[in-house]
Structures are given as C-alpha cells and as structure tokens.
N, C-alpha and C. Protein backbone atom coordinates (compact mmCIF):
# COMPACT_ATOMS: atom_id res chain seq x y z
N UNK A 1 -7.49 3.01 -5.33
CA UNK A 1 -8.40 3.05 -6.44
C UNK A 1 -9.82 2.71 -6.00
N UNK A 2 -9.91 2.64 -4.55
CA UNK A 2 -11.36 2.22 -4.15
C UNK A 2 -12.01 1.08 -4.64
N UNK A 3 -11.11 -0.13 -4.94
CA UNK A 3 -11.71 -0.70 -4.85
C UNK A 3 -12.08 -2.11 -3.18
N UNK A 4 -12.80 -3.13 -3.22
CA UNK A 4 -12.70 -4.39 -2.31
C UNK A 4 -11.92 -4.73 -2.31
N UNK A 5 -10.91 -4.97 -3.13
CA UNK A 5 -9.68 -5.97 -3.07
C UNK A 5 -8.17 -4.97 -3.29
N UNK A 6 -7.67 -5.32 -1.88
CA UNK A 6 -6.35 -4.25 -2.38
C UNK A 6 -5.42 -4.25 -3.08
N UNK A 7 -5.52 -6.02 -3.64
CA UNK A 7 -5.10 -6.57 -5.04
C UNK A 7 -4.95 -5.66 -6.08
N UNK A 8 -6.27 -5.82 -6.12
CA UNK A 8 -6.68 -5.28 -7.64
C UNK A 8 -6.55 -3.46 -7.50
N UNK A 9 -7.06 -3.20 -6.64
CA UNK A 9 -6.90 -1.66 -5.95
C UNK A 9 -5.69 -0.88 -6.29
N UNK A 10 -4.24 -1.85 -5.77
CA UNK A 10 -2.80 -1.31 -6.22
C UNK A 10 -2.35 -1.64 -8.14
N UNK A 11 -3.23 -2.67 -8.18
CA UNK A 11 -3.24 -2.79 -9.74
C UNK A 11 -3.87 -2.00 -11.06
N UNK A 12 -4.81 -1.64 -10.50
CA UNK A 12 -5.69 -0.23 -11.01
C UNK A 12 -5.03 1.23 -10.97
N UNK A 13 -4.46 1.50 -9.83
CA UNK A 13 -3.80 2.67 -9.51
C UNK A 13 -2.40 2.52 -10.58
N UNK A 14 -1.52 1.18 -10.39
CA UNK A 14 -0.08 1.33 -11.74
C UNK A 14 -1.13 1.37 -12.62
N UNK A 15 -2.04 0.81 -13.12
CA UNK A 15 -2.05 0.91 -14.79
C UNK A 15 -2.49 2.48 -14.59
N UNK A 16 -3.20 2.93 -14.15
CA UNK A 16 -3.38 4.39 -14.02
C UNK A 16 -2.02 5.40 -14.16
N UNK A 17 -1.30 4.97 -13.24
CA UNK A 17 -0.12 5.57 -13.13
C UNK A 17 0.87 5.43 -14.45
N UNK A 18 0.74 4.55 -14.74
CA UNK A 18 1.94 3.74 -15.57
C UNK A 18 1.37 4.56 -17.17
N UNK A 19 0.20 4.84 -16.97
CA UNK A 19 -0.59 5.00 -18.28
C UNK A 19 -0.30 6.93 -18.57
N UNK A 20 0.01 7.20 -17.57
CA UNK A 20 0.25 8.79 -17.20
C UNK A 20 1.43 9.11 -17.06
N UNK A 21 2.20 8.75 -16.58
CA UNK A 21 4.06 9.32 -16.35
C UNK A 21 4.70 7.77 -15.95
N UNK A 22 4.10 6.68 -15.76
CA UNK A 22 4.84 5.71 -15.22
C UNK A 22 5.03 5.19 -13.55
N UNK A 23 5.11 3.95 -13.08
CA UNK A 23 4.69 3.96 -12.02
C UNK A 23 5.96 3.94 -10.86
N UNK A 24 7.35 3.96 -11.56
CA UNK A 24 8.50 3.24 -10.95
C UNK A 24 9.07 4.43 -10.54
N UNK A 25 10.10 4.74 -9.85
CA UNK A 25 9.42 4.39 -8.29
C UNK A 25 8.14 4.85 -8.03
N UNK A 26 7.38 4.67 -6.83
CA UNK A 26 6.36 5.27 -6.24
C UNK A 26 6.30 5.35 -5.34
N UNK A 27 5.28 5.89 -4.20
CA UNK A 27 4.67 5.35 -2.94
C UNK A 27 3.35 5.41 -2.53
N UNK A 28 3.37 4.67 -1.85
CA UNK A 28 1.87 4.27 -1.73
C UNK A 28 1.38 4.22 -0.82
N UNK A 29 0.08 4.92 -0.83
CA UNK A 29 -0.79 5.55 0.44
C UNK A 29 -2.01 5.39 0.87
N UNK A 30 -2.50 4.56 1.37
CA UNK A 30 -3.88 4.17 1.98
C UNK A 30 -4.36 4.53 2.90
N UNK A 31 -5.79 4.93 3.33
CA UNK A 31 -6.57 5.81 3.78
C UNK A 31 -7.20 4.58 4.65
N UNK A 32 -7.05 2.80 4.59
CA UNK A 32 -7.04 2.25 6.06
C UNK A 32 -5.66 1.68 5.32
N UNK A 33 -5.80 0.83 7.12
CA UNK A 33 -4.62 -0.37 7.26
C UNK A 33 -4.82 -1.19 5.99
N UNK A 34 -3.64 -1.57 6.25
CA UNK A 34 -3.19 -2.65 5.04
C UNK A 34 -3.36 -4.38 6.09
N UNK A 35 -4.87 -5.15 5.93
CA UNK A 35 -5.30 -6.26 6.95
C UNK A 35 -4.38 -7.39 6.83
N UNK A 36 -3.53 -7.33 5.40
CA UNK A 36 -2.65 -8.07 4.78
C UNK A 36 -1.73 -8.33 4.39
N UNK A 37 -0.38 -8.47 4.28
CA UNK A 37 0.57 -7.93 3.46
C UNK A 37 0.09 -7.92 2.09
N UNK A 38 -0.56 -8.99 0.93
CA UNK A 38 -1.12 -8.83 0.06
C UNK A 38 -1.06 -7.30 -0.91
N UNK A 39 -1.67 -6.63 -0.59
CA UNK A 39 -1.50 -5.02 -1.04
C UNK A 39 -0.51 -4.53 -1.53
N UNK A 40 0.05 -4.53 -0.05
CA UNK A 40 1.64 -3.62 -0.12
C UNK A 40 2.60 -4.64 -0.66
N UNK A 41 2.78 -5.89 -0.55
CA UNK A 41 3.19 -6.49 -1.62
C UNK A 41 3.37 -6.23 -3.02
N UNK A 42 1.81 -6.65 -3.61
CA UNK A 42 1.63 -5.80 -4.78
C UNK A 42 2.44 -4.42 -4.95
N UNK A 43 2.35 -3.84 -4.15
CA UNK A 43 2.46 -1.76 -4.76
C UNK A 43 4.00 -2.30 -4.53
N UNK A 44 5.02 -2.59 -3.79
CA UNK A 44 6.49 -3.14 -3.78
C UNK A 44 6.84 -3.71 -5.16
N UNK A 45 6.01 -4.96 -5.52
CA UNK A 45 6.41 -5.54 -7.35
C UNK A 45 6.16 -4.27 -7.77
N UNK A 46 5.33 -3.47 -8.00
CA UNK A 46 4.82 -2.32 -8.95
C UNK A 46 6.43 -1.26 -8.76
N UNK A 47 6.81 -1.36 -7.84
CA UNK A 47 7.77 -0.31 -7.73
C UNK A 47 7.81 0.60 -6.44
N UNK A 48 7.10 0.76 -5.65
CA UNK A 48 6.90 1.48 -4.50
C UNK A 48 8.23 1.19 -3.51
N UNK A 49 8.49 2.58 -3.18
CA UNK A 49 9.58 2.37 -2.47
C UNK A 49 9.35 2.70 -0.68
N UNK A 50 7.94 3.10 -0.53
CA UNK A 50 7.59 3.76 0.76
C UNK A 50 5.81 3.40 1.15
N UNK A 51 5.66 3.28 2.31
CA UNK A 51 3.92 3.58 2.22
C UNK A 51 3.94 4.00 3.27
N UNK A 52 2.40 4.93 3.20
CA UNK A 52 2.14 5.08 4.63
C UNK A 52 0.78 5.05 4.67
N UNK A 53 0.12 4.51 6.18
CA UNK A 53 -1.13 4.39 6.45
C UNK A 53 -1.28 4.40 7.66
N UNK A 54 -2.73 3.88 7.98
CA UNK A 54 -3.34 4.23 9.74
C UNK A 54 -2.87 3.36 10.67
N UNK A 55 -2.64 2.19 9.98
CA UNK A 55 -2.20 0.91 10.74
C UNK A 55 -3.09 -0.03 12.04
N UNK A 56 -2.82 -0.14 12.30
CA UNK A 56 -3.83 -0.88 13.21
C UNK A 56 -4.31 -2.19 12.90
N UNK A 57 -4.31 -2.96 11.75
CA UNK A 57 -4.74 -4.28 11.99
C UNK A 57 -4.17 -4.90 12.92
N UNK A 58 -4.87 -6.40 12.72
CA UNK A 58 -4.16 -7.09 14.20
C UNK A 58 -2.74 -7.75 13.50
N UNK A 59 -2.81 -8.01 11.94
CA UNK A 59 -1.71 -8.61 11.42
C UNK A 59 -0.78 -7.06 10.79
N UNK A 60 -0.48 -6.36 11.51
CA UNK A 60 0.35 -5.33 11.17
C UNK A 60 2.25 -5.39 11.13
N UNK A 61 1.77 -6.61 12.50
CA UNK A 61 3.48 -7.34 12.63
C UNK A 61 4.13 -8.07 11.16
N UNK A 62 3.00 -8.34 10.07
CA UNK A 62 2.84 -9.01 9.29
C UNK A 62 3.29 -7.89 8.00
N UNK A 63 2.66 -7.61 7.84
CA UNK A 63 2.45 -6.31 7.30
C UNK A 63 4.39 -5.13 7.29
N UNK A 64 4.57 -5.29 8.68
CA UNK A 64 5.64 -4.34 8.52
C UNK A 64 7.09 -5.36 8.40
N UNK A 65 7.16 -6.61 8.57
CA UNK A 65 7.95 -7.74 8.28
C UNK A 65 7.93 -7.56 7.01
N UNK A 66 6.89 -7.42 6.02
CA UNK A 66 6.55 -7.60 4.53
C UNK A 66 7.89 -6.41 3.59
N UNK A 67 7.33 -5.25 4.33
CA UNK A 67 8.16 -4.00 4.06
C UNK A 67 9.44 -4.21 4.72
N UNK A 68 9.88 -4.66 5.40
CA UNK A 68 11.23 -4.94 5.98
C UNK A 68 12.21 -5.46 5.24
N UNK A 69 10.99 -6.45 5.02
CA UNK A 69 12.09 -7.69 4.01
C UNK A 69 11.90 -6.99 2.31
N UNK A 70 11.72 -6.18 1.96
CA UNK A 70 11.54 -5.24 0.82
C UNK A 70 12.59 -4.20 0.90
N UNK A 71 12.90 -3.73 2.47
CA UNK A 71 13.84 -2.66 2.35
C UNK A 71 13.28 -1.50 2.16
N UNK A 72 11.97 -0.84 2.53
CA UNK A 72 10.65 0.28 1.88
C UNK A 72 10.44 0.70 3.86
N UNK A 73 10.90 2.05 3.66
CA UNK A 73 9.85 2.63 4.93
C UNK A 73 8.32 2.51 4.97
N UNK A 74 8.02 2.23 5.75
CA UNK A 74 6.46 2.47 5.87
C UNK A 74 6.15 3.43 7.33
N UNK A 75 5.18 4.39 7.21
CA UNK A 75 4.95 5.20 7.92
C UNK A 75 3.52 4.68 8.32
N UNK A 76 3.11 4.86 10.29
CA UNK A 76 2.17 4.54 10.55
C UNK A 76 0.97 6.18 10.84
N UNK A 77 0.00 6.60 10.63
CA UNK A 77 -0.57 7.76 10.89
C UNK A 77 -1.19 7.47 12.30
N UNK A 78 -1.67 6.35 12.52
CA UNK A 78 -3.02 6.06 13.69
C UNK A 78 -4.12 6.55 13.68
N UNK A 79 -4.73 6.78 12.14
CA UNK A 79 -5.73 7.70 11.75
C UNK A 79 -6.11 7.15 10.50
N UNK A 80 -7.31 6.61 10.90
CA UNK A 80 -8.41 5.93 9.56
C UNK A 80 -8.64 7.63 8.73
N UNK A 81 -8.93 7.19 7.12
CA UNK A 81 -9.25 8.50 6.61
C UNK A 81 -10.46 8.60 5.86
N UNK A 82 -11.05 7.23 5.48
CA UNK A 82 -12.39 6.77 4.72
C UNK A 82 -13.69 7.62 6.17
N UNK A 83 -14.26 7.95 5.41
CA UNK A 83 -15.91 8.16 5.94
C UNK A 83 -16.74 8.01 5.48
N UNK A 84 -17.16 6.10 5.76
CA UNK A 84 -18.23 5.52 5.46
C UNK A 84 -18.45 4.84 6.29
C-alpha cells in the first residue's frame, strides 16, 4: 500500500481487500525485503498463506523462521522492484 510502515502497509491493503472480495486466504507480495518479520507477520494474522519478495535483509534468517513457524511458503526473487 506504499506506505513507511509495513505495519500499517499490510493493514491498508486487508481493509482494501477485505472491503472488495475479502482478504482470507491471500498472498502477499512486496517489491523490497521484508527488514522485519513485523510485516509478514501482520499479512499471516490477515490470512496470507504465501509471500514472495527480493529478500536480502540482513535479518532475513528472521524473517523466514517467522514464515516457518506459520507454515506459509515464502518465495525469494533477489530483485528489488521500487524505483526511487
């Protein structure tokens, strides 16, 4: 949802979603790494059953532990997609 916080970012996108056909299941797709589990956390409560992104933070070990212990594939690209 573009926003700073990937908090609020995956929270913007369900009510979006949720407000249109509903958000359960989903998956969820970011254009960078996820620096946090935080995020993908979030989009997992929301319902997400998959993500995929560029990967590369340094806490990615973090990050794919998060999805592990969720039971959710996550796919890595190795490819930032923002151009700014």
């Amino acid at each position: 949802a573009g926003q700073m916080s990937r908090v609020d970012a995956v929270e913007i996108a369900v009510r979006k979603a949720e407000s249109q056909r509903g958000a359960r299941p989903c998956v969820v797709a970011s254009d960078a790494f996820f620096p946090f589990p935080d995020g993908l956390v979030a989009a997992i409560e929301a319902g997400a059953t998959a993500a995929i992104q560029p990967g590369g933070s340094v806490r990615d070990a973090e990050v794919i532990r998060a999805a592990d212990e969720a039971g959710i594939a996550m796919l890595f690209t190795g490819m930032r997609h923002f151009r700014h």
